[in-house]
C-alpha atoms as a PDB file:
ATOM      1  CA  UNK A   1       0.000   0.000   0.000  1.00  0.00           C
ATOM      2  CA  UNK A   2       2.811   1.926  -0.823  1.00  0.00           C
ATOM      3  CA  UNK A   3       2.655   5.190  -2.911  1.00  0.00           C
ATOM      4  CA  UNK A   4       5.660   6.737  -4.536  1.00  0.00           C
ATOM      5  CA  UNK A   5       6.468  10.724  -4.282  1.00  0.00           C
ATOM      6  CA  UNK A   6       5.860  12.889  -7.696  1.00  0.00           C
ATOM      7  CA  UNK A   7       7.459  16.352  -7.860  1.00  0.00           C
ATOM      8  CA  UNK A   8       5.771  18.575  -9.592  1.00  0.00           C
ATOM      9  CA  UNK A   9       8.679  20.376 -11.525  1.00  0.00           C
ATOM     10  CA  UNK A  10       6.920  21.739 -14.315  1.00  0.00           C
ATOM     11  CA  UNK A  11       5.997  24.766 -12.244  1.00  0.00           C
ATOM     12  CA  UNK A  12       8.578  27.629 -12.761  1.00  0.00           C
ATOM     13  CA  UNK A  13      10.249  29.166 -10.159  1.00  0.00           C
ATOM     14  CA  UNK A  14       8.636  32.656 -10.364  1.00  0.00           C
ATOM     15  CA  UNK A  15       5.464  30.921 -10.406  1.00  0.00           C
ATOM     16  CA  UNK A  16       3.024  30.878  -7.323  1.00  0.00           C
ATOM     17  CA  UNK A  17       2.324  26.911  -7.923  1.00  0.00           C
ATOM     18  CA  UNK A  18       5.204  26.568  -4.763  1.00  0.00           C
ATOM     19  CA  UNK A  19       5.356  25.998  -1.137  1.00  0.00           C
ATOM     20  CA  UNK A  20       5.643  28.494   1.432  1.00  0.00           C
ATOM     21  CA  UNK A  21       9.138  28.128   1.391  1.00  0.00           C
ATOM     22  CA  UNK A  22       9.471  27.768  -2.603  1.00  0.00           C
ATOM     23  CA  UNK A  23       9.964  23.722  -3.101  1.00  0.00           C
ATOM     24  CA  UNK A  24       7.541  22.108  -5.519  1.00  0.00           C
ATOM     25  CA  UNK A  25       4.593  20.671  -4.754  1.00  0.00           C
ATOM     26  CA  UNK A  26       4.220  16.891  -4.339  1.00  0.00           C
ATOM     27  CA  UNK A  27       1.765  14.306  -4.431  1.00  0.00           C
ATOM     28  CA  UNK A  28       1.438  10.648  -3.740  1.00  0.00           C
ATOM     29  CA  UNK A  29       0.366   7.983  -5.781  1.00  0.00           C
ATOM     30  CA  UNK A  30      -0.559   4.686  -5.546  1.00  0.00           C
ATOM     31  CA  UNK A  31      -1.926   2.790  -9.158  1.00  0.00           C
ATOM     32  CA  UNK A  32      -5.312   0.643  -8.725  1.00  0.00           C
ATOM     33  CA  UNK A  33      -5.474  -2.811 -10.384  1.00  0.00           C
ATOM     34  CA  UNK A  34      -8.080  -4.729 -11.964  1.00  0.00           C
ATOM     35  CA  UNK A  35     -11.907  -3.464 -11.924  1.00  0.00           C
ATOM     36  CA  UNK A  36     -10.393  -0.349 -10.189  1.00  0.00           C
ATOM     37  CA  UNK A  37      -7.460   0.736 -12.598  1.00  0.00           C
ATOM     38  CA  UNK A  38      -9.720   3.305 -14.132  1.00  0.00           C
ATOM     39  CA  UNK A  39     -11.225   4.779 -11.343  1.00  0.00           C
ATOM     40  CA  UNK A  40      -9.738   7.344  -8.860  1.00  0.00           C
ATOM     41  CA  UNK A  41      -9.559   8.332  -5.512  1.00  0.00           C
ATOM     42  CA  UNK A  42      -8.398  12.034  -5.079  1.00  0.00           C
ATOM     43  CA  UNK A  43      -7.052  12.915  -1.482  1.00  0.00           C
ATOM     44  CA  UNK A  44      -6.982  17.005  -0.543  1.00  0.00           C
ATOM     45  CA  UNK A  45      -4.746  16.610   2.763  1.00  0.00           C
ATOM     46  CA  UNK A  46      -5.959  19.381   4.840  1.00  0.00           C
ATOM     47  CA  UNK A  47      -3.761  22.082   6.061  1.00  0.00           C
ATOM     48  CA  UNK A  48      -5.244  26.032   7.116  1.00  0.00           C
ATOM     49  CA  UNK A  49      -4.082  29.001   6.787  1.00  0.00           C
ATOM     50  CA  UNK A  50      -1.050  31.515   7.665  1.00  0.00           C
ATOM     51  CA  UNK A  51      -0.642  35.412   7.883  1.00  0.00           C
ATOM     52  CA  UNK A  52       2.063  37.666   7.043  1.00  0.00           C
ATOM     53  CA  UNK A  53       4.813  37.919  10.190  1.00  0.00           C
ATOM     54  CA  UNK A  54       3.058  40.261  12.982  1.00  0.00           C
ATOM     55  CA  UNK A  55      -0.329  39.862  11.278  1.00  0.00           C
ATOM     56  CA  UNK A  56      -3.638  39.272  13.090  1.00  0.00           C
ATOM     57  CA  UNK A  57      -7.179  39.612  11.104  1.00  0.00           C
ATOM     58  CA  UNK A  58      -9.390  41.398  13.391  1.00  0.00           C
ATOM     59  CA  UNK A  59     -11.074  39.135  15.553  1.00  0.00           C
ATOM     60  CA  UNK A  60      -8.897  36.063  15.585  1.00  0.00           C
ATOM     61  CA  UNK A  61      -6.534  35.771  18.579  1.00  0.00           C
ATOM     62  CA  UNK A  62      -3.079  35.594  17.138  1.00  0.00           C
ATOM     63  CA  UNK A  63      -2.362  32.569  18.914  1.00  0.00           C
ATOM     64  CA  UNK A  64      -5.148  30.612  16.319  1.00  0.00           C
ATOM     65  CA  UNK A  65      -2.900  31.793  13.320  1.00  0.00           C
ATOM     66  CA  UNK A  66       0.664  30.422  12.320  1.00  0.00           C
ATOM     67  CA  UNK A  67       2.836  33.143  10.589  1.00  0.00           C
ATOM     68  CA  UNK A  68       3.737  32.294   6.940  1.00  0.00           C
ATOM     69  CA  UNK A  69       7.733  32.241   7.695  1.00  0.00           C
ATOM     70  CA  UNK A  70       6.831  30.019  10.710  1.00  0.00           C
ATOM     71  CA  UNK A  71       4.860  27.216   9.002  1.00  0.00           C
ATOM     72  CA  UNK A  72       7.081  27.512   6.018  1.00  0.00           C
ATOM     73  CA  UNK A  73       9.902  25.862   8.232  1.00  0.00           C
ATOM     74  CA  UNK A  74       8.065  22.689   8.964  1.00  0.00           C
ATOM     75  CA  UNK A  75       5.500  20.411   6.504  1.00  0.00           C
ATOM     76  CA  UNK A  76       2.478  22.507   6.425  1.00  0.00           C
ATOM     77  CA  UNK A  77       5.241  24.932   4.171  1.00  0.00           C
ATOM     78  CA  UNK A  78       7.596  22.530   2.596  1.00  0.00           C
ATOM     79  CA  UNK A  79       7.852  19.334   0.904  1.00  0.00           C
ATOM     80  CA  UNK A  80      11.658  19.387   1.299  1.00  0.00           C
ATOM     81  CA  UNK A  81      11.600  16.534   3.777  1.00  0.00           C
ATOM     82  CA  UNK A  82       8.596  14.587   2.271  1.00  0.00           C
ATOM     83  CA  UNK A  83       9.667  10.936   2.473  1.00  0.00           C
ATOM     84  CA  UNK A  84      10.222   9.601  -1.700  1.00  0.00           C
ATOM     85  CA  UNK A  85       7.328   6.811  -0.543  1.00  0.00           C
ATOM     86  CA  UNK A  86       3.917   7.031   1.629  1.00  0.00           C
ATOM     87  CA  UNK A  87       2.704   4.164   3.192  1.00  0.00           C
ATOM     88  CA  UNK A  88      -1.125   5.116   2.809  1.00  0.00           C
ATOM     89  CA  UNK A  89      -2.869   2.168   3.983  1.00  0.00           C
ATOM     90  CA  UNK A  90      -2.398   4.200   7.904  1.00  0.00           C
ATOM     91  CA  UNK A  91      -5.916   5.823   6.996  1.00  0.00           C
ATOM     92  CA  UNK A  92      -8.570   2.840   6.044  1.00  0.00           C
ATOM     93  CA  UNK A  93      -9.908   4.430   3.423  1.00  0.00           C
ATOM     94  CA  UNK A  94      -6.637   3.606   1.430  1.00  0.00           C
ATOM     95  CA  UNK A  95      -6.824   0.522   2.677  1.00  0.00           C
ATOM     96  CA  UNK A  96      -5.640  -2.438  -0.002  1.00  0.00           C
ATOM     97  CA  UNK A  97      -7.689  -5.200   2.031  1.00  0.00           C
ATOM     98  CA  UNK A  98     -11.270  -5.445   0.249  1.00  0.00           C
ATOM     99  CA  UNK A  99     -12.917  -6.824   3.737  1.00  0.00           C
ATOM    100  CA  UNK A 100     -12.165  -3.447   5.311  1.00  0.00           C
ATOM    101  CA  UNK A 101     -12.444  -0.982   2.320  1.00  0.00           C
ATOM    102  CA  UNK A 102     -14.604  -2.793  -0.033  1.00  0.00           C
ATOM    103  CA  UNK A 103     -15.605   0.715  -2.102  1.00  0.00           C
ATOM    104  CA  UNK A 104     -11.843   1.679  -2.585  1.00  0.00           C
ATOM    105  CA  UNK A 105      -9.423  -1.207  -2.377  1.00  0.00           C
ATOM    106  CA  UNK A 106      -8.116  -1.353  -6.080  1.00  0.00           C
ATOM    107  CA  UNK A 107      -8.667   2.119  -6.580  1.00  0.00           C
ATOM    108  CA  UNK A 108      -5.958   4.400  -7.839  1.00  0.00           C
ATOM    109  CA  UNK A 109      -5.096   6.724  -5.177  1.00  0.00           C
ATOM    110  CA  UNK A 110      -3.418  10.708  -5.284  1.00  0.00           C
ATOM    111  CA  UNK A 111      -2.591  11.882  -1.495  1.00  0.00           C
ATOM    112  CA  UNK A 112      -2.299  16.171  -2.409  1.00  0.00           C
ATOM    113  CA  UNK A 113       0.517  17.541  -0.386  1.00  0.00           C
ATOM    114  CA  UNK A 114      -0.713  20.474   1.533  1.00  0.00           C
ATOM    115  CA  UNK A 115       2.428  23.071   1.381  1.00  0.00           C
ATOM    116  CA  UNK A 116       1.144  26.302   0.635  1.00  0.00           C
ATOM    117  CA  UNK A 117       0.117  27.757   4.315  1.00  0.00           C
END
């Protein structure tokens, strides 16, 4: 249930398609087999949102919101350390094992790397 790293390199380095801290994007992908090779499951991993250093919007504590320069150090800002491999079967509904994830099991899978604060 292993899916292998993709870097996106086709964006170009002026280009806003980057991280926080201007490495490419990534995703993860696993290929389905058999009745499942031509369908997809498209993951969106989750992630929030930042503010300029010393910025607050009105009304939110600034405790609730990471700065951009902060979160671009760790993996909500950078794929820099992403692992070239992503076991994805941690979250059942990647699972491989058609008892537990009958719906899914041979599906192709894309885990979206979240980067961009």
């Amino acid at each position: 249930s292993t899916a292998a790293m993709v870097r996106v390199e086709a964006a170009p380095a002026q280009s806003d398609a980057r991280c926080l801290d201007g490495s490419s994007p990534t995703y993860y992908l696993r290929r389905g087999h058999g009745s499942g090779s031509r369908s997809w499951l498209l993951y969106f991993q989750g992630g929030g949102w930042c503010v300029p250093q010393d910025e607050s919007p009105p009304g939110f504590p600034p405790s609730l919101v990471d700065s951009c320069k902060a979160r671009s150090k760790r993996s909500a800002g950078s794929t820099q350390r992403d692992a070239s491999a992503e076991d994805l079967s941690v979250k059942p509904l990647f699972s491989e094992d058609p008892s537990s994830n009958p719906a899914f099991f041979n599906w192709n899978v894309v885990k979206l790397r979240y980067c961009d604060g």
